[in-house]
N, C-alpha and C. Protein backbone atom coordinates (compact mmCIF):
# COMPACT_ATOMS: atom_id res chain seq x y z
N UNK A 1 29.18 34.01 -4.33
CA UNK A 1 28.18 34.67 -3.50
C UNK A 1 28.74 36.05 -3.13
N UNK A 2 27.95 37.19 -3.28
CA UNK A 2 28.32 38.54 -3.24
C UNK A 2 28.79 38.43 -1.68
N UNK A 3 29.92 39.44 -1.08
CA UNK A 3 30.42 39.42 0.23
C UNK A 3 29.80 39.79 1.10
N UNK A 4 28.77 40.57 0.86
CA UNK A 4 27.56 41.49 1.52
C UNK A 4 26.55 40.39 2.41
N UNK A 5 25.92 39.64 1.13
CA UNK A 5 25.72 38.39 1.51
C UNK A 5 25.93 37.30 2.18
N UNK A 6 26.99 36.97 1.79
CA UNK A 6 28.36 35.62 2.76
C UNK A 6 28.17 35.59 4.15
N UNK A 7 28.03 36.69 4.69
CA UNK A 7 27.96 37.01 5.95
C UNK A 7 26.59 36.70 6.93
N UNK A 8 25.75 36.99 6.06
CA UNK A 8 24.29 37.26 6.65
C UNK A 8 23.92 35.99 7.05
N UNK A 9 23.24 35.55 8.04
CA UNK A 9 22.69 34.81 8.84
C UNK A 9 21.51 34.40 8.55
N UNK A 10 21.53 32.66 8.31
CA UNK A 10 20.09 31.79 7.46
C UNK A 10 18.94 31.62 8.34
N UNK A 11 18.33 32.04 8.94
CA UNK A 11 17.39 31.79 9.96
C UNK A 11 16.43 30.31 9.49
N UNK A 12 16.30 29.60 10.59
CA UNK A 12 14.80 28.90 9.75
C UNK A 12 13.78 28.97 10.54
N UNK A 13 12.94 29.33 9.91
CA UNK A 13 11.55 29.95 10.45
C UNK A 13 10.87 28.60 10.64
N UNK A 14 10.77 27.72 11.34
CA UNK A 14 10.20 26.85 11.98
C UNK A 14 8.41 27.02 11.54
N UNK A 15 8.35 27.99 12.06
CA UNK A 15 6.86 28.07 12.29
C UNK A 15 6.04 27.96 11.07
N UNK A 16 6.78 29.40 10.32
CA UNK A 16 6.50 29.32 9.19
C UNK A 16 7.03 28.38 8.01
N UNK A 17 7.66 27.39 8.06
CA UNK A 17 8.39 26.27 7.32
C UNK A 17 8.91 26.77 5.94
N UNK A 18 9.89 27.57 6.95
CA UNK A 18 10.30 27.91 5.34
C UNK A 18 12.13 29.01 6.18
N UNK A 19 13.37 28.63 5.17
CA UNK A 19 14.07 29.33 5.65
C UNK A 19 13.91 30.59 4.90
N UNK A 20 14.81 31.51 5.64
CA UNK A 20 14.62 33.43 5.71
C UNK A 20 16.16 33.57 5.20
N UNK A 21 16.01 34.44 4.40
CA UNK A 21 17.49 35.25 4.44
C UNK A 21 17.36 37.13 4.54
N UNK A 22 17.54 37.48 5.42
CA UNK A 22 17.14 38.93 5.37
C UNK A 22 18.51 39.80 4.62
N UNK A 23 17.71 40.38 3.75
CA UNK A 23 18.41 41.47 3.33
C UNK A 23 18.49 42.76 2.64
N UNK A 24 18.83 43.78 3.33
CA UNK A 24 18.03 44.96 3.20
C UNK A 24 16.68 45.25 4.00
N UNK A 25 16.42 44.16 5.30
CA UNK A 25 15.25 44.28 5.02
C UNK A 25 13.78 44.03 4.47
N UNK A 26 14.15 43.34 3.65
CA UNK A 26 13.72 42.03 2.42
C UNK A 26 14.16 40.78 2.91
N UNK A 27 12.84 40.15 2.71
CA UNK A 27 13.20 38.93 3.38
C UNK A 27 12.91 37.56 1.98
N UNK A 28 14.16 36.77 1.93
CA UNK A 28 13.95 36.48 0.34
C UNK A 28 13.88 35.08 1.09
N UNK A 29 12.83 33.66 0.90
CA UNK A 29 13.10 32.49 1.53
C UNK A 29 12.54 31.22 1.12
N UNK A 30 12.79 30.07 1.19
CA UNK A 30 12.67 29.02 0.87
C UNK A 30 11.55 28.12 1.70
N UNK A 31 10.66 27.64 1.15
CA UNK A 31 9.69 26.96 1.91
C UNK A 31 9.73 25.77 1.95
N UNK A 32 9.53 24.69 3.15
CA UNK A 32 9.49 23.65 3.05
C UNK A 32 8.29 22.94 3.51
N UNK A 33 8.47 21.73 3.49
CA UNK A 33 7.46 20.69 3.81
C UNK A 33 8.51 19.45 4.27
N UNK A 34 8.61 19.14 5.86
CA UNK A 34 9.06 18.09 6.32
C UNK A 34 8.19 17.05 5.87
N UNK A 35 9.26 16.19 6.12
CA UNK A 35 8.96 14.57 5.75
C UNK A 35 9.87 13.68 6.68
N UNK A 36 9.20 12.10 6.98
CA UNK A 36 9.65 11.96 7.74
C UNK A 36 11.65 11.59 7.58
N UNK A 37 11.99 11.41 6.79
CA UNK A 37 13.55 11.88 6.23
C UNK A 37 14.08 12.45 5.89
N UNK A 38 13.49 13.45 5.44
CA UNK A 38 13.83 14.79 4.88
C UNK A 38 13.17 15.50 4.65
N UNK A 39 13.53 16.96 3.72
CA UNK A 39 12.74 18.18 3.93
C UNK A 39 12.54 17.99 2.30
N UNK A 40 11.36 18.63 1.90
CA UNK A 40 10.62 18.45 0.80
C UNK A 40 11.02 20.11 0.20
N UNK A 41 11.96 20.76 -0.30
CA UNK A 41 11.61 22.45 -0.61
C UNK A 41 10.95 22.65 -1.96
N UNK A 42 9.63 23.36 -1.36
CA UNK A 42 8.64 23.73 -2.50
C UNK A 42 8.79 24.78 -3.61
N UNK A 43 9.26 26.17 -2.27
CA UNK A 43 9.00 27.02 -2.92
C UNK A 43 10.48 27.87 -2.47
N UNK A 44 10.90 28.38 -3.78
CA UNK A 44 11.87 29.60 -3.06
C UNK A 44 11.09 30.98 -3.90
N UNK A 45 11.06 32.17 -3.05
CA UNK A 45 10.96 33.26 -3.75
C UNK A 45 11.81 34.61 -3.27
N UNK A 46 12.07 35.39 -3.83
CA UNK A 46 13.14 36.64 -4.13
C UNK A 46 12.09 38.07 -3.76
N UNK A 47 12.36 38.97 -3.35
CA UNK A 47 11.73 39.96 -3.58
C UNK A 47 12.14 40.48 -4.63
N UNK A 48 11.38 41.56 -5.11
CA UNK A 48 11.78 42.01 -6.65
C UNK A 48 12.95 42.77 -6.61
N UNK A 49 13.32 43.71 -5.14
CA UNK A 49 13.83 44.76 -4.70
C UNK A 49 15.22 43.94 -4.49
N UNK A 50 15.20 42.53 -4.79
CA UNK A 50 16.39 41.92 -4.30
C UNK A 50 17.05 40.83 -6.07
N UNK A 51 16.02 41.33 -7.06
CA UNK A 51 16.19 40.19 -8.14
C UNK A 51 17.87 40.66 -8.60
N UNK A 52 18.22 39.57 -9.37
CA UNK A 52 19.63 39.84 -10.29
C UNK A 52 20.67 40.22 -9.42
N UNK A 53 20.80 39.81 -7.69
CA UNK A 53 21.64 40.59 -7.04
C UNK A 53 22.53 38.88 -6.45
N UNK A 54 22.11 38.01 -7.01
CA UNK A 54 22.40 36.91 -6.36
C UNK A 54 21.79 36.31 -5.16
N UNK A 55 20.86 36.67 -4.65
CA UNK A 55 20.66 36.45 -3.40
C UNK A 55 19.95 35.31 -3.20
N UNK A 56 19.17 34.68 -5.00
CA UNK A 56 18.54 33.54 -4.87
C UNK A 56 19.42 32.81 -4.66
N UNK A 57 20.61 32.24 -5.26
CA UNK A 57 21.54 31.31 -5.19
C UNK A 57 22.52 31.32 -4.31
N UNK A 58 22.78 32.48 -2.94
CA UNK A 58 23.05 32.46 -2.61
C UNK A 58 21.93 31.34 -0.91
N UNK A 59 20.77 32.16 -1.02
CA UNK A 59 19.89 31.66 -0.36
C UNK A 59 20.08 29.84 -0.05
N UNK A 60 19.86 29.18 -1.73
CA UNK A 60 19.70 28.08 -1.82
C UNK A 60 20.91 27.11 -1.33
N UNK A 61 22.27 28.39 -1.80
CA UNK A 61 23.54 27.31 -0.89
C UNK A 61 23.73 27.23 0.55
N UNK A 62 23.06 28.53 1.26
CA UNK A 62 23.14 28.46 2.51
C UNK A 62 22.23 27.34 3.03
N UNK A 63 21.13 27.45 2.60
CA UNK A 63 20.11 26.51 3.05
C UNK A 63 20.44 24.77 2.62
N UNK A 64 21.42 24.48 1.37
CA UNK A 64 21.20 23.13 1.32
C UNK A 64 23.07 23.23 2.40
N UNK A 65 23.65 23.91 3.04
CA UNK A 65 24.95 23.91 3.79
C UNK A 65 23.87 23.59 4.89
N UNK A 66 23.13 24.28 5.28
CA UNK A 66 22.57 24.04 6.89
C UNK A 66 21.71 22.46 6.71
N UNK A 67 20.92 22.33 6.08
CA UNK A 67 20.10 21.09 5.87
C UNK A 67 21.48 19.71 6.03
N UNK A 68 22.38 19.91 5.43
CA UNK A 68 23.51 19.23 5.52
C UNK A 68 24.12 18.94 6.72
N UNK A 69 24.50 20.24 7.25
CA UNK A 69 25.31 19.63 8.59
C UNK A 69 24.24 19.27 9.17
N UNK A 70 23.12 19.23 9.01
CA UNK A 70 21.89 18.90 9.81
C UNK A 70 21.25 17.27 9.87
N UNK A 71 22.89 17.16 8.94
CA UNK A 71 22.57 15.85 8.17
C UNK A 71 20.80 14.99 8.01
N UNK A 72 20.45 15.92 7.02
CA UNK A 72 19.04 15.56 6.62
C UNK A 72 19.29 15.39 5.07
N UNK A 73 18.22 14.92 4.56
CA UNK A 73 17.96 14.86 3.27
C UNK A 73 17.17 15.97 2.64
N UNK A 74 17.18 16.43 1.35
CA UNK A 74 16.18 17.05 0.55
C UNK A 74 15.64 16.23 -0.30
N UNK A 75 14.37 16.89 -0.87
CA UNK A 75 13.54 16.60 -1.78
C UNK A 75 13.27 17.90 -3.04
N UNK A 76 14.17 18.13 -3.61
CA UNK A 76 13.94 19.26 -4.25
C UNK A 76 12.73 19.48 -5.41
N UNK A 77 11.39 19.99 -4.62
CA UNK A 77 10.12 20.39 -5.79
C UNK A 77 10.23 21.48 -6.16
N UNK A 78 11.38 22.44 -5.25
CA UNK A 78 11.31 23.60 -6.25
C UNK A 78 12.24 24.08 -7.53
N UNK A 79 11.66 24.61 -8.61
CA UNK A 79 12.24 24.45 -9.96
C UNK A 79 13.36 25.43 -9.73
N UNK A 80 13.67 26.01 -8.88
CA UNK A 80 14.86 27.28 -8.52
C UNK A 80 15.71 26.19 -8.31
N UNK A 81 15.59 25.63 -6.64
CA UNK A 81 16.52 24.70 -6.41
C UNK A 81 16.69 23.60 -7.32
N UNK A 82 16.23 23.08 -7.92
CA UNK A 82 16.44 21.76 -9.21
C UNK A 82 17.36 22.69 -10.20
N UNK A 83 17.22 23.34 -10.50
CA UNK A 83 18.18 24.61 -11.55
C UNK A 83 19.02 24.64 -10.66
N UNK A 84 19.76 24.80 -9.35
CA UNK A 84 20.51 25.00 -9.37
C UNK A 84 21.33 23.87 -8.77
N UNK A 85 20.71 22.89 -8.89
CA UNK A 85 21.55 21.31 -8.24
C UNK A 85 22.09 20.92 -9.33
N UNK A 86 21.11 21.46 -10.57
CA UNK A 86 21.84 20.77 -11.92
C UNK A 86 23.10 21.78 -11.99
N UNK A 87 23.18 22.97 -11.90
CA UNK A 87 24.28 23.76 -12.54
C UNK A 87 25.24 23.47 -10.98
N UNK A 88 25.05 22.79 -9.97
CA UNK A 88 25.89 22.39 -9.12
C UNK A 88 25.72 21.10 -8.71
N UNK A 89 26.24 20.04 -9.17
CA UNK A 89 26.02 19.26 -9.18
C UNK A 89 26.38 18.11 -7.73
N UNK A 90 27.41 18.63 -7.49
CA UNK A 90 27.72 18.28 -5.73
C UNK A 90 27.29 17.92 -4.96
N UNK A 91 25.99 18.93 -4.93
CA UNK A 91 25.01 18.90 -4.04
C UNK A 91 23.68 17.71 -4.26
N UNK A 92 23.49 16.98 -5.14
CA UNK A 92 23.30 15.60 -5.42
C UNK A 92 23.31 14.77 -4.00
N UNK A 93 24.33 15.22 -3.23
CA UNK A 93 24.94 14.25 -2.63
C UNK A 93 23.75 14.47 -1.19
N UNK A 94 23.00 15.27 -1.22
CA UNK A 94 21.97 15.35 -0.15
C UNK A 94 20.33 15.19 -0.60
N UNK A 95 19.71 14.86 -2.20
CA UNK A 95 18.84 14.72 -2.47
C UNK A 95 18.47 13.40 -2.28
N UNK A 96 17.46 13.17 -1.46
CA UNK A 96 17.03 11.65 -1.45
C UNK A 96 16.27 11.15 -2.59
C-alpha cells in the first residue's frame, strides 16, 4: 500500500452504507448492505482521478482490517473484493 495512503483514515459512512477513503479529495468507497451477521459488500468504486494509484486495494484492506476487529463477517458480492480475496487469500478467514 502506497505510504501516502497507509496513513489516511477509513471512515464508514453509516448513513450512506458504504465505507469512504478520501483522497486528494476524491472520495474512492465501498458499499455495503448489512445483514443480520455480517456485511454483504456490493460495490467498490475508484474515481478515475485516483485509477492505477493503488487506492482500490488499498481501500479493500483497510475496510476488510476494520470489519475484522469489528469482528463481523463479510459477504463478498463485489467482483473487486472477490479478486482480491483470491489474490489474498488470508482474508478467507472473515467471509461467511
Amino acid at each position: 500500500m502506497p505510504t501516502e495512503i497507509k496513513d489516511l483514515p477509513l471512515k464508514d459512512n453509516k448513513e450512506a452504507q458504504q465505507f469512504e477513503l478520501n483522497v486528494d479529495g476524491h472520495i474512492a468507497f465501498i458499499a455495503y448492505e448489512p445483514h443480520r451477521d455480517a456485511l454483504a459488500l456490493t460495490h467498490t468504486e475508484v474515481p478515475e482521478a485516483l485509477e492505477g494509484k493503488g487506492v482500490g486495494s488499498a481501500l479493500v484492506q483497510k475496510t476488510l482490517s476494520y470489519i475484522e476487529a469489528a469482528q463481523q463477517k463479510i459477504i463478498p458480492l463485489c467482483p473487486f473484493v472477490l479478486s482480491y480475496i483470491k489474490r489474498h487469500p488470508e482474508w478467507e478467514r472473515i467471509v461467511r
